[in-house]
PDB file of N, CA and C in Angstrom:
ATOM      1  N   UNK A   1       0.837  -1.184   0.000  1.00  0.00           N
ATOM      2  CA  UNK A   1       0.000   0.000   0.000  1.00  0.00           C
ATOM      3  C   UNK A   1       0.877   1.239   0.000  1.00  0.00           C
ATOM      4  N   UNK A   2       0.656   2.187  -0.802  1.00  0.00           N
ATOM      5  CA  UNK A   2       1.905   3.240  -1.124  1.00  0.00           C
ATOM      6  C   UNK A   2       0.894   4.067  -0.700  1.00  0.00           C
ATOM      7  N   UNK A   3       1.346   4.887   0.220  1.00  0.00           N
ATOM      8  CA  UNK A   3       0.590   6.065   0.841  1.00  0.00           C
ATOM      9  C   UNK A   3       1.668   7.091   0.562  1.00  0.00           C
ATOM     10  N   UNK A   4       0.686   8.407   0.174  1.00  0.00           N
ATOM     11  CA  UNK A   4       1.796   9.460  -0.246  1.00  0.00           C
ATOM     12  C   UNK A   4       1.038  10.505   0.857  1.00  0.00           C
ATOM     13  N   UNK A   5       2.136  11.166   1.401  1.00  0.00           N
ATOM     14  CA  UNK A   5       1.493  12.088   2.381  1.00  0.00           C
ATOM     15  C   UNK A   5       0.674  13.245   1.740  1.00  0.00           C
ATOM     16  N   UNK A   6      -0.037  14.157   2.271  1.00  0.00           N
ATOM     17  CA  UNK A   6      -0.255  15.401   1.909  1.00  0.00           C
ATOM     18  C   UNK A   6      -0.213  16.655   2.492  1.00  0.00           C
ATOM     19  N   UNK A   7      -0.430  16.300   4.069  1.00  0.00           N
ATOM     20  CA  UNK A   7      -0.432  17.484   4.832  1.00  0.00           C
ATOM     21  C   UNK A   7       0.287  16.372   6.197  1.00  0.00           C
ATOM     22  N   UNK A   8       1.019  17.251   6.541  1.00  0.00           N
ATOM     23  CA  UNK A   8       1.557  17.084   8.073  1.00  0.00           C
ATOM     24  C   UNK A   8       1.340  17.852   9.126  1.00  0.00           C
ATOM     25  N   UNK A   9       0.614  17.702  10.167  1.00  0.00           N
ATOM     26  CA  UNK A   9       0.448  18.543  11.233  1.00  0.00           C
ATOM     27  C   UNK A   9       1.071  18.023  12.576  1.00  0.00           C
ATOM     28  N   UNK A  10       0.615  19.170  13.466  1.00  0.00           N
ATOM     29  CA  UNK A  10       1.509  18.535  14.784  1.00  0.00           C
ATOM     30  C   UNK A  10       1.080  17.331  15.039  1.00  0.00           C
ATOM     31  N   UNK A  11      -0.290  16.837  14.645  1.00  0.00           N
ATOM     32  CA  UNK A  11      -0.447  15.741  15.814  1.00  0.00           C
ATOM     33  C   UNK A  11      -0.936  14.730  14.710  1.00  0.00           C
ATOM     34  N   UNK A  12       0.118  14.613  14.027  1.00  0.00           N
ATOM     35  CA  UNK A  12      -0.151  13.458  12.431  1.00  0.00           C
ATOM     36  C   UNK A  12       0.280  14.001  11.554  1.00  0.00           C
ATOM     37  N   UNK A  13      -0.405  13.144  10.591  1.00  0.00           N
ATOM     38  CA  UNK A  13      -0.317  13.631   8.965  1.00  0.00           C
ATOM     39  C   UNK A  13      -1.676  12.695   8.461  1.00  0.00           C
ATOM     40  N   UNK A  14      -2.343  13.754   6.990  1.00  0.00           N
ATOM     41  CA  UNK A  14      -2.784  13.114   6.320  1.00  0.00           C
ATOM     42  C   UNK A  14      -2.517  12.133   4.982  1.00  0.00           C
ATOM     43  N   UNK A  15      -2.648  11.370   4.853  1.00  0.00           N
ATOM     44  CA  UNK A  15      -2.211  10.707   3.588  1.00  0.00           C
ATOM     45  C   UNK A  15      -3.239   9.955   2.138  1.00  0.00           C
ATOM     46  N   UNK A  16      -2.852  10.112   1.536  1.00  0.00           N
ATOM     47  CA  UNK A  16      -3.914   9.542   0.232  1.00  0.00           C
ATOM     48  C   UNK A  16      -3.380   8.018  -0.315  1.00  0.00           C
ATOM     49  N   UNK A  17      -3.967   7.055  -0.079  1.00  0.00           N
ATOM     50  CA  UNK A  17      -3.654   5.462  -0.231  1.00  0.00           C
ATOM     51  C   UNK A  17      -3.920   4.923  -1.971  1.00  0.00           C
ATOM     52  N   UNK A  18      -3.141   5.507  -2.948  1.00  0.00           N
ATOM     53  CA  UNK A  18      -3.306   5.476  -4.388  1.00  0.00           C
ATOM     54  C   UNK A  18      -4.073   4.475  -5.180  1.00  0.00           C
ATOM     55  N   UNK A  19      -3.720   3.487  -4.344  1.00  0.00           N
ATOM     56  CA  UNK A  19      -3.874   2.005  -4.214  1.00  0.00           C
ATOM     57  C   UNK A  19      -5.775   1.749  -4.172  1.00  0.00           C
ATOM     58  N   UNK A  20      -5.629   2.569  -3.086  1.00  0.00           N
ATOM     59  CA  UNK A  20      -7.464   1.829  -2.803  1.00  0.00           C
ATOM     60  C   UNK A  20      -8.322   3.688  -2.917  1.00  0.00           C
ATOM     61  N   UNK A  21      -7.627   4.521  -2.888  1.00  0.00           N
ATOM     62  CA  UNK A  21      -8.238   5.822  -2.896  1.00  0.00           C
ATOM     63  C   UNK A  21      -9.033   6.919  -2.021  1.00  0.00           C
ATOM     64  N   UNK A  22      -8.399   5.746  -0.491  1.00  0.00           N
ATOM     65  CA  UNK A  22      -9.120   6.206   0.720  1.00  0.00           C
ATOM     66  C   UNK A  22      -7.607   7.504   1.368  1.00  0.00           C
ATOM     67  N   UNK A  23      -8.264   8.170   2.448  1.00  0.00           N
ATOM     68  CA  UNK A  23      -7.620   9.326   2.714  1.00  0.00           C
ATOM     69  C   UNK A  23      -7.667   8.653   4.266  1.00  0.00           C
ATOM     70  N   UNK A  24      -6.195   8.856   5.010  1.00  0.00           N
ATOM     71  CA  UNK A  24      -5.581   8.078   6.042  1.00  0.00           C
ATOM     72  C   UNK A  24      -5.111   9.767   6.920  1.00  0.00           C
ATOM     73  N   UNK A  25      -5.978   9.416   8.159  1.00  0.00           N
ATOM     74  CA  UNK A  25      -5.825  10.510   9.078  1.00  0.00           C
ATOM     75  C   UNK A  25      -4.876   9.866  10.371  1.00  0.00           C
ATOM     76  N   UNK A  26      -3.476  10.078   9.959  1.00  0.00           N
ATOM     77  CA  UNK A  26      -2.801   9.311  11.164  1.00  0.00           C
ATOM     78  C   UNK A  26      -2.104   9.841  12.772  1.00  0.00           C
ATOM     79  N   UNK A  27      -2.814   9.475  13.612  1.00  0.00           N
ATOM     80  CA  UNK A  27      -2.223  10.090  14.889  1.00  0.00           C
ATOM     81  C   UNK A  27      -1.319   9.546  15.530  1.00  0.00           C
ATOM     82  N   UNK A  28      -0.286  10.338  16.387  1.00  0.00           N
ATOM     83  CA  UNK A  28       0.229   9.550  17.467  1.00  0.00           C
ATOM     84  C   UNK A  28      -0.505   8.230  18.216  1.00  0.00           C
ATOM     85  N   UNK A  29       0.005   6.972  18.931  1.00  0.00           N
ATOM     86  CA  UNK A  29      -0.500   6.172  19.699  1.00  0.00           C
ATOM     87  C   UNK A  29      -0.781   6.885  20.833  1.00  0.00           C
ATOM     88  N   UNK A  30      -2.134   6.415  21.427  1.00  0.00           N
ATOM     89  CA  UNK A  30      -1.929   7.121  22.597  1.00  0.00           C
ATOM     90  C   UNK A  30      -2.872   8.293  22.733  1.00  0.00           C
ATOM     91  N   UNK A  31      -3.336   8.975  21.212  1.00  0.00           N
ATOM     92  CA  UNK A  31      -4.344   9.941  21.255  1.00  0.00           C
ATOM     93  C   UNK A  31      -5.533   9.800  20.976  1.00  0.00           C
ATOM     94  N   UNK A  32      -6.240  10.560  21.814  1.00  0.00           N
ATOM     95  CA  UNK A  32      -7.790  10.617  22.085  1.00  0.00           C
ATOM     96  C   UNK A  32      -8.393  11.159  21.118  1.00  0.00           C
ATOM     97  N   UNK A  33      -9.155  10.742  20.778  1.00  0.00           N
ATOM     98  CA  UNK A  33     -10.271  10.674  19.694  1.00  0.00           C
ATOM     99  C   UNK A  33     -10.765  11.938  19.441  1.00  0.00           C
ATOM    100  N   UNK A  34     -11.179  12.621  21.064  1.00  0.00           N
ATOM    101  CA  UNK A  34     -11.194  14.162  20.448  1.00  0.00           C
ATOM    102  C   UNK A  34     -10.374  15.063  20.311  1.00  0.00           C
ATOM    103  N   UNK A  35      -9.104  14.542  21.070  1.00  0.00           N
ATOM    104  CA  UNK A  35      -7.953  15.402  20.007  1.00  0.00           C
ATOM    105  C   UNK A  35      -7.563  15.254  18.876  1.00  0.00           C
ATOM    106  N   UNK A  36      -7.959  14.222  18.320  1.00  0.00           N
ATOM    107  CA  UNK A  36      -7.550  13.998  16.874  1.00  0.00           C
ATOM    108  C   UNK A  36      -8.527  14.628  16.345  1.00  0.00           C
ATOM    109  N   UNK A  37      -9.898  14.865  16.458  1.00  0.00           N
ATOM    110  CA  UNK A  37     -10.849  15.594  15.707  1.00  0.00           C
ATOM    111  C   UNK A  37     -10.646  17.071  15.905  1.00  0.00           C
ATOM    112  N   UNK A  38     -10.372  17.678  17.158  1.00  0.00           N
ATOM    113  CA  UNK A  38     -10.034  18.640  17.455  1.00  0.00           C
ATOM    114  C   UNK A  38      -8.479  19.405  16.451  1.00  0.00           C
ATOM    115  N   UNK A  39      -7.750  18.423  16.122  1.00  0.00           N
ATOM    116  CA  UNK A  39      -6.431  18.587  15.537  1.00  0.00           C
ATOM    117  C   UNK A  39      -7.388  18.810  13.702  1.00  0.00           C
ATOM    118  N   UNK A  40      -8.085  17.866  13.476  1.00  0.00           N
ATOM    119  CA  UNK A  40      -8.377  17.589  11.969  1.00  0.00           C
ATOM    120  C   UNK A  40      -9.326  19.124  11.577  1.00  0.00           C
ATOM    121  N   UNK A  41      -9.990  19.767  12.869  1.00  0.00           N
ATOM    122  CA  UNK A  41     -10.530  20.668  12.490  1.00  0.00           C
ATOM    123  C   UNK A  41      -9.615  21.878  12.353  1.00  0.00           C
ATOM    124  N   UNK A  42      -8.544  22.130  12.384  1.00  0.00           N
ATOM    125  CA  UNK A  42      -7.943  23.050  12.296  1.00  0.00           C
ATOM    126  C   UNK A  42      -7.236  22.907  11.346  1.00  0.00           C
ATOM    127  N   UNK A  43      -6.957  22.015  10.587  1.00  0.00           N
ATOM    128  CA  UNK A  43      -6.222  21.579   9.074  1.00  0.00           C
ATOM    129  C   UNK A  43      -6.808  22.135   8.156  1.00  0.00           C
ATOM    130  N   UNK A  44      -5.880  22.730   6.788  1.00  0.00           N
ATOM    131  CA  UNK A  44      -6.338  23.359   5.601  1.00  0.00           C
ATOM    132  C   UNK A  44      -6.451  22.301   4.724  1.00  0.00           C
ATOM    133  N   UNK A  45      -7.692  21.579   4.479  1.00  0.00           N
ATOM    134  CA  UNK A  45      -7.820  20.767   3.703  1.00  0.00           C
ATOM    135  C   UNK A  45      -7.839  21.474   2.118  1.00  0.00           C
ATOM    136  N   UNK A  46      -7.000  22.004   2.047  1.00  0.00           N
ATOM    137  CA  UNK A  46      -7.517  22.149   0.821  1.00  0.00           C
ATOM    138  C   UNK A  46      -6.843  21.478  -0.680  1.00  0.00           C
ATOM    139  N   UNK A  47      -5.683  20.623   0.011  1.00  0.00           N
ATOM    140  CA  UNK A  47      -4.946  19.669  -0.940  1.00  0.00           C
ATOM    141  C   UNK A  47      -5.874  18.534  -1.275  1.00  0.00           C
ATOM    142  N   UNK A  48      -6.734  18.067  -0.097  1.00  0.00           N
ATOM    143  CA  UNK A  48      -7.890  17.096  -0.402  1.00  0.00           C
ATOM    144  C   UNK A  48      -8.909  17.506  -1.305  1.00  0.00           C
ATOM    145  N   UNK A  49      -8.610  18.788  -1.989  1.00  0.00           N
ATOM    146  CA  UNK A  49     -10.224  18.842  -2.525  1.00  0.00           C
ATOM    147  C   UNK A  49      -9.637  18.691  -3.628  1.00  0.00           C
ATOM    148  N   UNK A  50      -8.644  18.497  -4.250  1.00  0.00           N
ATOM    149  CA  UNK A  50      -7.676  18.397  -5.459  1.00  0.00           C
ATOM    150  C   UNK A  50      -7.511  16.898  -5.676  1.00  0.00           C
ATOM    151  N   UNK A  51      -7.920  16.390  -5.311  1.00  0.00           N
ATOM    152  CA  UNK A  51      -8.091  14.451  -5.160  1.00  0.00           C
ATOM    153  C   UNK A  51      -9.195  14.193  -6.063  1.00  0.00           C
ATOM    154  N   UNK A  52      -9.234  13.285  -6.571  1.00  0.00           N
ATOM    155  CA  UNK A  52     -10.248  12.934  -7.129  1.00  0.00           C
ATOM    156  C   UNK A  52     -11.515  12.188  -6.187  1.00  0.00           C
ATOM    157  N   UNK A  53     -12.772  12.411  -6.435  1.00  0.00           N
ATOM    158  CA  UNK A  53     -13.625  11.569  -4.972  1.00  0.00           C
ATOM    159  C   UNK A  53     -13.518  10.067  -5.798  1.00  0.00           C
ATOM    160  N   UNK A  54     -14.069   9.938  -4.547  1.00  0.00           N
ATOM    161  CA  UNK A  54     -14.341   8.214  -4.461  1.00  0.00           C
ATOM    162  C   UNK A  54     -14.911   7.531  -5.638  1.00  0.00           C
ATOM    163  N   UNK A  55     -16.399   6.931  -5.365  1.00  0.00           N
ATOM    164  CA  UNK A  55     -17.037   6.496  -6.760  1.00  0.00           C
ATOM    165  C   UNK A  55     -17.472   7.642  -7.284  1.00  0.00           C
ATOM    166  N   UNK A  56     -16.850   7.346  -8.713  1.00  0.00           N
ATOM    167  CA  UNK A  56     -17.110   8.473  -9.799  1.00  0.00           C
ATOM    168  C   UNK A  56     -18.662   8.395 -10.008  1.00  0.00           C
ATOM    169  N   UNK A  57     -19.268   6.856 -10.557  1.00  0.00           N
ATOM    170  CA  UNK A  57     -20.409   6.808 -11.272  1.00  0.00           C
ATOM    171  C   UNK A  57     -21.542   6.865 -10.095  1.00  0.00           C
ATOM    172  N   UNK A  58     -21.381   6.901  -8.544  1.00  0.00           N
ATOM    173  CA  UNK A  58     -22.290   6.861  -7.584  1.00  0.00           C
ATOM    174  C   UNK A  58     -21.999   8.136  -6.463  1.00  0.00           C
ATOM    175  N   UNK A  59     -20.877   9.234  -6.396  1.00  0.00           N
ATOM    176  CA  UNK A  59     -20.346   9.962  -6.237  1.00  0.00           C
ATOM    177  C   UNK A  59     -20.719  10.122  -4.658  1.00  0.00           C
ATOM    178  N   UNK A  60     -20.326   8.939  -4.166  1.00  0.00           N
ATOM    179  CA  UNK A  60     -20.806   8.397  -2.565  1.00  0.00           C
ATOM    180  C   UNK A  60     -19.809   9.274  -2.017  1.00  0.00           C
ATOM    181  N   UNK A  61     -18.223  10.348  -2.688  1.00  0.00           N
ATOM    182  CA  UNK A  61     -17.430  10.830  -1.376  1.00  0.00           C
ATOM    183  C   UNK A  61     -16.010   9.867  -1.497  1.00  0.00           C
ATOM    184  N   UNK A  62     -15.188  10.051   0.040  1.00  0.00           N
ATOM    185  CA  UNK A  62     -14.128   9.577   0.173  1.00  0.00           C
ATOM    186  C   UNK A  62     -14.326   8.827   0.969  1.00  0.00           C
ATOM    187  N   UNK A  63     -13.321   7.329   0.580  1.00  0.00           N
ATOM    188  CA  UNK A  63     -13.177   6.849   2.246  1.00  0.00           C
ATOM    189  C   UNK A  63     -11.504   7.323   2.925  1.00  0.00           C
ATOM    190  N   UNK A  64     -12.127   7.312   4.404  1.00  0.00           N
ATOM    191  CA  UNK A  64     -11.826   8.095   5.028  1.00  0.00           C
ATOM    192  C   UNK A  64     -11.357   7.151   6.431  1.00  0.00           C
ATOM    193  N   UNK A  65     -10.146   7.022   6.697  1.00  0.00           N
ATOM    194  CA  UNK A  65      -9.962   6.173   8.311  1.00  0.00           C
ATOM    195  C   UNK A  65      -8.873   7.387   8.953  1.00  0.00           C
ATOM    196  N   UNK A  66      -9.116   7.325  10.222  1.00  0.00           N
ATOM    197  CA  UNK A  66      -8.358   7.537  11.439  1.00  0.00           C
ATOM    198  C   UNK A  66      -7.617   6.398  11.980  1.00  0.00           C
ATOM    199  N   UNK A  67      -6.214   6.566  12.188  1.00  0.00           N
ATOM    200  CA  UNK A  67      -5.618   5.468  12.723  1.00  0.00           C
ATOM    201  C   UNK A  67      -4.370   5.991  13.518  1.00  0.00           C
ATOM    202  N   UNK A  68      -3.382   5.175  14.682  1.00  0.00           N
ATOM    203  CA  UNK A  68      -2.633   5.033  15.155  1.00  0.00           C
ATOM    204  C   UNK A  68      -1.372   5.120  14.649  1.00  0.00           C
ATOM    205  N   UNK A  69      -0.584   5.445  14.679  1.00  0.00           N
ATOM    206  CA  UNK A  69       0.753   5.333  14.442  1.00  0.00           C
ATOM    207  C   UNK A  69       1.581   5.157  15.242  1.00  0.00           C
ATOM    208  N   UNK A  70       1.672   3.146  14.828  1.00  0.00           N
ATOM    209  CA  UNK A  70       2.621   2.606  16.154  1.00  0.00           C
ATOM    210  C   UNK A  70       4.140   2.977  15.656  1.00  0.00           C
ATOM    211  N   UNK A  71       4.852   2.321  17.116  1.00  0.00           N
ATOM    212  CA  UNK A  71       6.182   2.413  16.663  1.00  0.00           C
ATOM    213  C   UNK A  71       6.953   0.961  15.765  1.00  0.00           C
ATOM    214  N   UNK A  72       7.676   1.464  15.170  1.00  0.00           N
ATOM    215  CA  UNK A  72       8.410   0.208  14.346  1.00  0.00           C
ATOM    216  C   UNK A  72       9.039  -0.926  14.921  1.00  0.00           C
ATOM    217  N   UNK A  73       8.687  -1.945  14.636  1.00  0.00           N
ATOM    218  CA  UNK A  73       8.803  -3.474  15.243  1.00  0.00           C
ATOM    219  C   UNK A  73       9.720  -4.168  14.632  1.00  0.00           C
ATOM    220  N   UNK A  74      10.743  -4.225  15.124  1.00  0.00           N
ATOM    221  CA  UNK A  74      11.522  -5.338  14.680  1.00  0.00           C
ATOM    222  C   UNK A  74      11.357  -6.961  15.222  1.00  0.00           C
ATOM    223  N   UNK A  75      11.578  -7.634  14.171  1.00  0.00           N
ATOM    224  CA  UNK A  75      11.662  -9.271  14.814  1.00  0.00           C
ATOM    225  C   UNK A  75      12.639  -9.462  14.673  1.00  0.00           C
ATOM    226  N   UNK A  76      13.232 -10.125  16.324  1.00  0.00           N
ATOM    227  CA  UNK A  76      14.421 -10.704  16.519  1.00  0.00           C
ATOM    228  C   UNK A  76      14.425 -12.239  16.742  1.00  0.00           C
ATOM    229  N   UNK A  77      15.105 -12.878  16.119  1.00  0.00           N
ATOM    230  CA  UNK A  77      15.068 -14.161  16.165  1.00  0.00           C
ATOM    231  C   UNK A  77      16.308 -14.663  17.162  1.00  0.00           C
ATOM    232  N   UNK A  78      16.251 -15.093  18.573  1.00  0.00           N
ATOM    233  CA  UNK A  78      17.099 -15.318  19.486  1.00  0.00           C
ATOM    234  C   UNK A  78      17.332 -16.642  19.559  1.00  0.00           C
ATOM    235  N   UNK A  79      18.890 -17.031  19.845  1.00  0.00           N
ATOM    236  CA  UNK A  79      19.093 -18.255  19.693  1.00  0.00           C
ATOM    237  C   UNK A  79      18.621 -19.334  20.693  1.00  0.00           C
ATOM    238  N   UNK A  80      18.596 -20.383  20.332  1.00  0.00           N
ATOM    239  CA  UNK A  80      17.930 -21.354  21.649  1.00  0.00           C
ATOM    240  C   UNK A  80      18.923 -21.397  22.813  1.00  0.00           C
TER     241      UNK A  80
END
């Protein structure tokens, strides 16, 4: 899934998923739901309106997720 960013703010970034055409609102782990809405309302969306919407022929809009941004996991494979 190739996500290309578009806007970065303090408490995330938004991103556009090319792949499936949904728009990815990503927060720190750890943040509350209404700070993330609280954060999204103060964003200049206005790179999103330059996207193409969702279904063209039913013009239902974007999809749209909020998510976490964990930290990076490595697997270590330890000897017996």
């Amino acid at each position: 899934m190739e996500t290309e960013t578009l806007i970065k703010t303090g408490h995330g970034y938004i991103g556009f998923n090319k792949a499936t055409g949904a728009l990815r609102f990503t927060v720190p782990q750890g943040t509350k739901l209404a700070d993330a809405l609280k954060a999204l309302s103060r964003v200049d969306l206005s790179a999103i309106a330059k996207l193409p919407r969702g279904c063209q022929p039913c013009l239902s809009g974007q999809p749209f997720d909020i998510t976490e941004q964990f930290d990076p996991v490595i697997n270590v494979r330890l000897g017996h």
